[in-house]
C-alpha atoms as a PDB file:
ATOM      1  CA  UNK A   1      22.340  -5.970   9.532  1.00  0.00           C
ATOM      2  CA  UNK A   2      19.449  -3.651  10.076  1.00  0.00           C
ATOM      3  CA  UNK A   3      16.279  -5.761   9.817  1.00  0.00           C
ATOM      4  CA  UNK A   4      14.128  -2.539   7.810  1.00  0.00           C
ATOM      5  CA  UNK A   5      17.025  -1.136   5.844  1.00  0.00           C
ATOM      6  CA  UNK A   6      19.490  -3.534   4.803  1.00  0.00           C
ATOM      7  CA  UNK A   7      22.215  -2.079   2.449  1.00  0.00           C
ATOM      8  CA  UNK A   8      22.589  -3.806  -1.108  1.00  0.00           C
ATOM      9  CA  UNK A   9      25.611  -5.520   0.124  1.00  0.00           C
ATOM     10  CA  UNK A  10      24.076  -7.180   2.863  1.00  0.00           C
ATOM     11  CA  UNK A  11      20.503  -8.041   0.799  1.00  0.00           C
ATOM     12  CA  UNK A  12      22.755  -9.452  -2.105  1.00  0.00           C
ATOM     13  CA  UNK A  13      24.993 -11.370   1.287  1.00  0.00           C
ATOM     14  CA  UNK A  14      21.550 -12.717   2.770  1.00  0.00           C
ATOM     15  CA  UNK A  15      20.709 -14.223  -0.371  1.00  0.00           C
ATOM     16  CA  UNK A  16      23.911 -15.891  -1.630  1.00  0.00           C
ATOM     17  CA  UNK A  17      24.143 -16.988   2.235  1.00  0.00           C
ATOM     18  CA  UNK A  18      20.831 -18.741   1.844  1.00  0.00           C
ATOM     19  CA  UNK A  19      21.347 -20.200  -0.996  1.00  0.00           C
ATOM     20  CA  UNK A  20      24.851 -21.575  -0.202  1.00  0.00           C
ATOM     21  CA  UNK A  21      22.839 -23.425   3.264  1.00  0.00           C
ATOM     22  CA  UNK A  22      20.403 -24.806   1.231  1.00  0.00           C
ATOM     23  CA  UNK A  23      22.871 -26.013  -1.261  1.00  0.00           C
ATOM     24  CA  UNK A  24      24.913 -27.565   1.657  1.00  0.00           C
ATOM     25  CA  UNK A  25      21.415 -28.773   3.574  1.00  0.00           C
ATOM     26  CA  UNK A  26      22.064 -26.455   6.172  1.00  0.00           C
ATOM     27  CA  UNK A  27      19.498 -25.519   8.682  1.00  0.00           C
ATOM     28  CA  UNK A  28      17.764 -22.413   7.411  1.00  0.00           C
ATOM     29  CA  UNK A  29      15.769 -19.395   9.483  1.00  0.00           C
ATOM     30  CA  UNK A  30      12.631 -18.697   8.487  1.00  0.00           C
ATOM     31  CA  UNK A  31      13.379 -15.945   6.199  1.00  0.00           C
ATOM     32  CA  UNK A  32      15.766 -17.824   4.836  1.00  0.00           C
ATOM     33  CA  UNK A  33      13.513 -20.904   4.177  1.00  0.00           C
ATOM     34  CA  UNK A  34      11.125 -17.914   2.401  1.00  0.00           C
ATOM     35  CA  UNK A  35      13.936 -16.242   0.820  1.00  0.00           C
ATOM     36  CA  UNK A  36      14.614 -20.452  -0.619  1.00  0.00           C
ATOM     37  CA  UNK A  37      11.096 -20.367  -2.127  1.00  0.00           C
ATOM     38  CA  UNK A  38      11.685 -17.647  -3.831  1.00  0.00           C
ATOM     39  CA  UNK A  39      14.974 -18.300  -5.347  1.00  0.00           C
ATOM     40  CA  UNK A  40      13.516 -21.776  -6.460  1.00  0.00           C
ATOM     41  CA  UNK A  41      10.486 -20.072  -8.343  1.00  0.00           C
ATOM     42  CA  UNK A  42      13.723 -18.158 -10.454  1.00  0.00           C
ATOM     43  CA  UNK A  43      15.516 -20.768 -11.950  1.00  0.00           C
ATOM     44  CA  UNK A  44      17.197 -17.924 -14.449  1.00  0.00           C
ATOM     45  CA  UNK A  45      19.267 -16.361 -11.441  1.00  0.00           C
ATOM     46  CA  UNK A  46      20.676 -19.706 -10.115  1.00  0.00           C
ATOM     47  CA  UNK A  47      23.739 -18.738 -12.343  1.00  0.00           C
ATOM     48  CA  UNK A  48      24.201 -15.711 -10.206  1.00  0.00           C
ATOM     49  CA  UNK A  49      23.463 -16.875  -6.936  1.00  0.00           C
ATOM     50  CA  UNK A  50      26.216 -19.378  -7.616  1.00  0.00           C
ATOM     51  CA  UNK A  51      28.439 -17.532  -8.331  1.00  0.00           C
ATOM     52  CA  UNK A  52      29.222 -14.679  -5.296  1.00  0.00           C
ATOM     53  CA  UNK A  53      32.350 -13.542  -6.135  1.00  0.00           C
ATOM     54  CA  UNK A  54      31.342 -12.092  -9.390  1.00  0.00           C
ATOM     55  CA  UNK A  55      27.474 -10.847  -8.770  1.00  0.00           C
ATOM     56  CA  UNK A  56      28.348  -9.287  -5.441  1.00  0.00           C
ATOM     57  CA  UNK A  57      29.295  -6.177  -6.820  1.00  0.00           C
ATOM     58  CA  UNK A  58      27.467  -6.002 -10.506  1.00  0.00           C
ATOM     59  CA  UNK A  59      25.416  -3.162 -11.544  1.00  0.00           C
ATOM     60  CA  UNK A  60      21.711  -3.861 -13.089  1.00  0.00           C
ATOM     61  CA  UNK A  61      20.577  -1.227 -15.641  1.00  0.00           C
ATOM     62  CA  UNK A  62      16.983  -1.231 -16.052  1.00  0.00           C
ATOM     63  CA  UNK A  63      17.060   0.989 -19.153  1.00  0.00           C
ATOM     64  CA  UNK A  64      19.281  -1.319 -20.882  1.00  0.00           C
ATOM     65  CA  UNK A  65      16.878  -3.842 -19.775  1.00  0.00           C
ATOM     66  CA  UNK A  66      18.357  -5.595 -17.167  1.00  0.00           C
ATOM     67  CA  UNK A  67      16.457  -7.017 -14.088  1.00  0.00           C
ATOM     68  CA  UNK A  68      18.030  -7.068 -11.055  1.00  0.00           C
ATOM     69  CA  UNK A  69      17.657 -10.369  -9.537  1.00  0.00           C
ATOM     70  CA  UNK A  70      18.006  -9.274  -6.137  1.00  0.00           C
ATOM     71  CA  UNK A  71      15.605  -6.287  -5.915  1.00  0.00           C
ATOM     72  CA  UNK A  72      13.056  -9.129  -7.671  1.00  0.00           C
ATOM     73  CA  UNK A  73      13.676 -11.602  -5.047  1.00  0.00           C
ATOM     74  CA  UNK A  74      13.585  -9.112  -2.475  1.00  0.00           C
ATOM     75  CA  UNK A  75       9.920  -7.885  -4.129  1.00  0.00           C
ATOM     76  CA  UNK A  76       8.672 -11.317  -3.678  1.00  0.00           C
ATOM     77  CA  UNK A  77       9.661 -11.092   0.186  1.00  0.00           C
ATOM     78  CA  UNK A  78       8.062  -8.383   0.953  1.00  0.00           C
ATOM     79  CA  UNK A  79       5.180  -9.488  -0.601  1.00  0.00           C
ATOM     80  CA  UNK A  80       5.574 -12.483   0.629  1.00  0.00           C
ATOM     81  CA  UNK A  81       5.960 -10.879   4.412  1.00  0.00           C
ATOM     82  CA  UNK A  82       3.004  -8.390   4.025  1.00  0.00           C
ATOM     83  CA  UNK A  83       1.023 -11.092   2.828  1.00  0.00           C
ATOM     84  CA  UNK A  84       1.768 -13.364   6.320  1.00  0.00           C
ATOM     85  CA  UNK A  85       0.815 -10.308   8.246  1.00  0.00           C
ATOM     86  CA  UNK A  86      -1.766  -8.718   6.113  1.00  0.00           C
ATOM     87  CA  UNK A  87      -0.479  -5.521   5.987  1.00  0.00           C
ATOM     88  CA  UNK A  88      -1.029  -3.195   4.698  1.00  0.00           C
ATOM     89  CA  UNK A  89      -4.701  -4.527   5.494  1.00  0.00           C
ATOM     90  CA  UNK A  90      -6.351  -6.000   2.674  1.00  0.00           C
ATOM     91  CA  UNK A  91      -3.100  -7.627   0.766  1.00  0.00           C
ATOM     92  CA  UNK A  92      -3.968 -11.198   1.625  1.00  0.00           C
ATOM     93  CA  UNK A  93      -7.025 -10.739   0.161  1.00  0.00           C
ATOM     94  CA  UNK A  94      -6.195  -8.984  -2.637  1.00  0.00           C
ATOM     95  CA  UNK A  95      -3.449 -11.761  -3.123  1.00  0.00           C
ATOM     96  CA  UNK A  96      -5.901 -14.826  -2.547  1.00  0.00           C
ATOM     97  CA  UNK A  97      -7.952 -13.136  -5.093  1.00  0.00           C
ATOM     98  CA  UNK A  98      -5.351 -12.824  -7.680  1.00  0.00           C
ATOM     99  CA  UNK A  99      -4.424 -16.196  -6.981  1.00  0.00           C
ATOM    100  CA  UNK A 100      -7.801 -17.634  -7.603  1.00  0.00           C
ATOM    101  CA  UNK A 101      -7.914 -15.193 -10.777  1.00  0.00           C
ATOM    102  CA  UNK A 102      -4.823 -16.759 -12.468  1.00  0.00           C
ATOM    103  CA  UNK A 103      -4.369 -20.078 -10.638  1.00  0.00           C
ATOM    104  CA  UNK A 104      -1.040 -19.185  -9.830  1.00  0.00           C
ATOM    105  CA  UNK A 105       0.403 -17.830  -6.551  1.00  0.00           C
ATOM    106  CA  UNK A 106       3.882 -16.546  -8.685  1.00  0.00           C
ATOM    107  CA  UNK A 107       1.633 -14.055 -10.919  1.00  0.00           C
ATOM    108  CA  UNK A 108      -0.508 -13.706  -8.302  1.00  0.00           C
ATOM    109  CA  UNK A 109       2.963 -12.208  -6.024  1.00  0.00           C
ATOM    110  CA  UNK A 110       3.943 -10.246  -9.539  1.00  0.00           C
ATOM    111  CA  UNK A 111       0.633  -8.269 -10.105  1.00  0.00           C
ATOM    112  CA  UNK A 112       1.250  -7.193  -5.744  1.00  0.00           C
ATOM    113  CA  UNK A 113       5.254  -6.933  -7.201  1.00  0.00           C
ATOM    114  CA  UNK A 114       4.111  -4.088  -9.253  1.00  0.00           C
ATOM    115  CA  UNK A 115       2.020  -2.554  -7.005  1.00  0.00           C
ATOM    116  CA  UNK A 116       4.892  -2.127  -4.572  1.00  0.00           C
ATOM    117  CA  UNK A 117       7.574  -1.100  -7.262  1.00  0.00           C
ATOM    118  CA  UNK A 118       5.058   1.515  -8.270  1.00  0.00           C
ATOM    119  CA  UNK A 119       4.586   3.287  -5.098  1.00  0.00           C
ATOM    120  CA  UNK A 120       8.709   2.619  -3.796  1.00  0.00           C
ATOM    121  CA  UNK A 121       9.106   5.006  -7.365  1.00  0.00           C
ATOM    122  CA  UNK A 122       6.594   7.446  -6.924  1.00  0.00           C
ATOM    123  CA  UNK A 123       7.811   8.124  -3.150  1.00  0.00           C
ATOM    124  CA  UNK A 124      11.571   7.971  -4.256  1.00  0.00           C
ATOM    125  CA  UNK A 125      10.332  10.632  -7.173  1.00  0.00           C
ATOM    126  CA  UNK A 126       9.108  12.664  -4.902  1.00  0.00           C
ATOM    127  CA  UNK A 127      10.741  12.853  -2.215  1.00  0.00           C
ATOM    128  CA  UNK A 128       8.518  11.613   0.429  1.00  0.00           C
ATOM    129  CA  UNK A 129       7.195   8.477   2.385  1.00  0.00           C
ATOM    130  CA  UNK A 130       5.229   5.543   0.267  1.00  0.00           C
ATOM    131  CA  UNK A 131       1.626   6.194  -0.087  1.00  0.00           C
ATOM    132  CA  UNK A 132      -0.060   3.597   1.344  1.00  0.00           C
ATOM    133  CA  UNK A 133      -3.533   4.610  -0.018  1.00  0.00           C
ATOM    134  CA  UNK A 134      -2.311   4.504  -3.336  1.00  0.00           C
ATOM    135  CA  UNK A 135      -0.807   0.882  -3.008  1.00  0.00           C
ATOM    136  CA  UNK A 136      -3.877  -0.474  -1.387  1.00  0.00           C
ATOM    137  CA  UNK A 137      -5.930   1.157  -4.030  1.00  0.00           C
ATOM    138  CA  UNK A 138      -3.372  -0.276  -6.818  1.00  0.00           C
ATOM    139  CA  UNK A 139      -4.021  -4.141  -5.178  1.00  0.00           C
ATOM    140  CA  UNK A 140      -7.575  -3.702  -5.325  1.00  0.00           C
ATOM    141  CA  UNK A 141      -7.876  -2.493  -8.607  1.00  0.00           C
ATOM    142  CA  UNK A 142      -5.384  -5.638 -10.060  1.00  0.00           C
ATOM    143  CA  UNK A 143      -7.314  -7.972  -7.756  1.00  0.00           C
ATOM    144  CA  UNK A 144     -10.845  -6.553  -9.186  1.00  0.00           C
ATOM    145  CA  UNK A 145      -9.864  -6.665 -12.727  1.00  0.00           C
END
């Protein structure tokens, strides 16, 4: 699997994978042990992760107002990672902020979640690499707020 740009059958793979360890109190990476937080905070996609066979493949529809699980979970990671690392520089703060501001590290990951989503879609609708000033200024402006 390519560690920056896994296809959506081998996110969807790394999750179910994870999940079935943990299930079976497996020894976990630590992505996986991350990727185990995360699924725990989401108690409304347990169905799916346990249950491969028939998620592996299923289409999300946002405009029919489906969430797909996965891209979620995988929102939370990357938050999650950028967070560990601080980058792009100034996320952790921005983050500890927002967690301070709400008491609660899972909206505190959302408000980021958005951030990210936001700039992913404006670079997919144009065309062109993620704007990093624009996502830094988005995280400042939710953790400022």
């Amino acid at each position: 699997m390519s560690l920056f740009n896994p296809s959506r059958d081998q996110v969807r793979q790394f999750f179910f994978d994870a999940w079935a360890k943990f299930q079976q109190h497996a020894v976990l990476t630590e992505l996986e042990k991350l990727a185990v937080e995360v699924m725990q905070m989401h108690p409304e996609y347990h169905y799916v992760l346990n249950a491969p066979d028939t998620y592996k493949e299923q289409a999300y529809f946002p405009e029919m107002g489906e969430t797909n699980p996965f891209l979620h979970m995988s929102l939370h990671l990357s938050i999650l990672e950028q967070v560990a690392i601080d980058q792009p520089p100034g996320i952790k703060a921005a983050y500890h902020a927002l967690w301070h501001k709400y008491d609660d590290a899972y909206q505190a990951q959302h408000d980021l979640m958005d951030c990210l989503a936001e700039t992913i879609w404006q670079a997919q609708r144009h065309g062109g690499s993620p704007d990093a000033e624009a996502y830094i200024a988005c995280m400042q402006a939710k953790a400022s707020a």
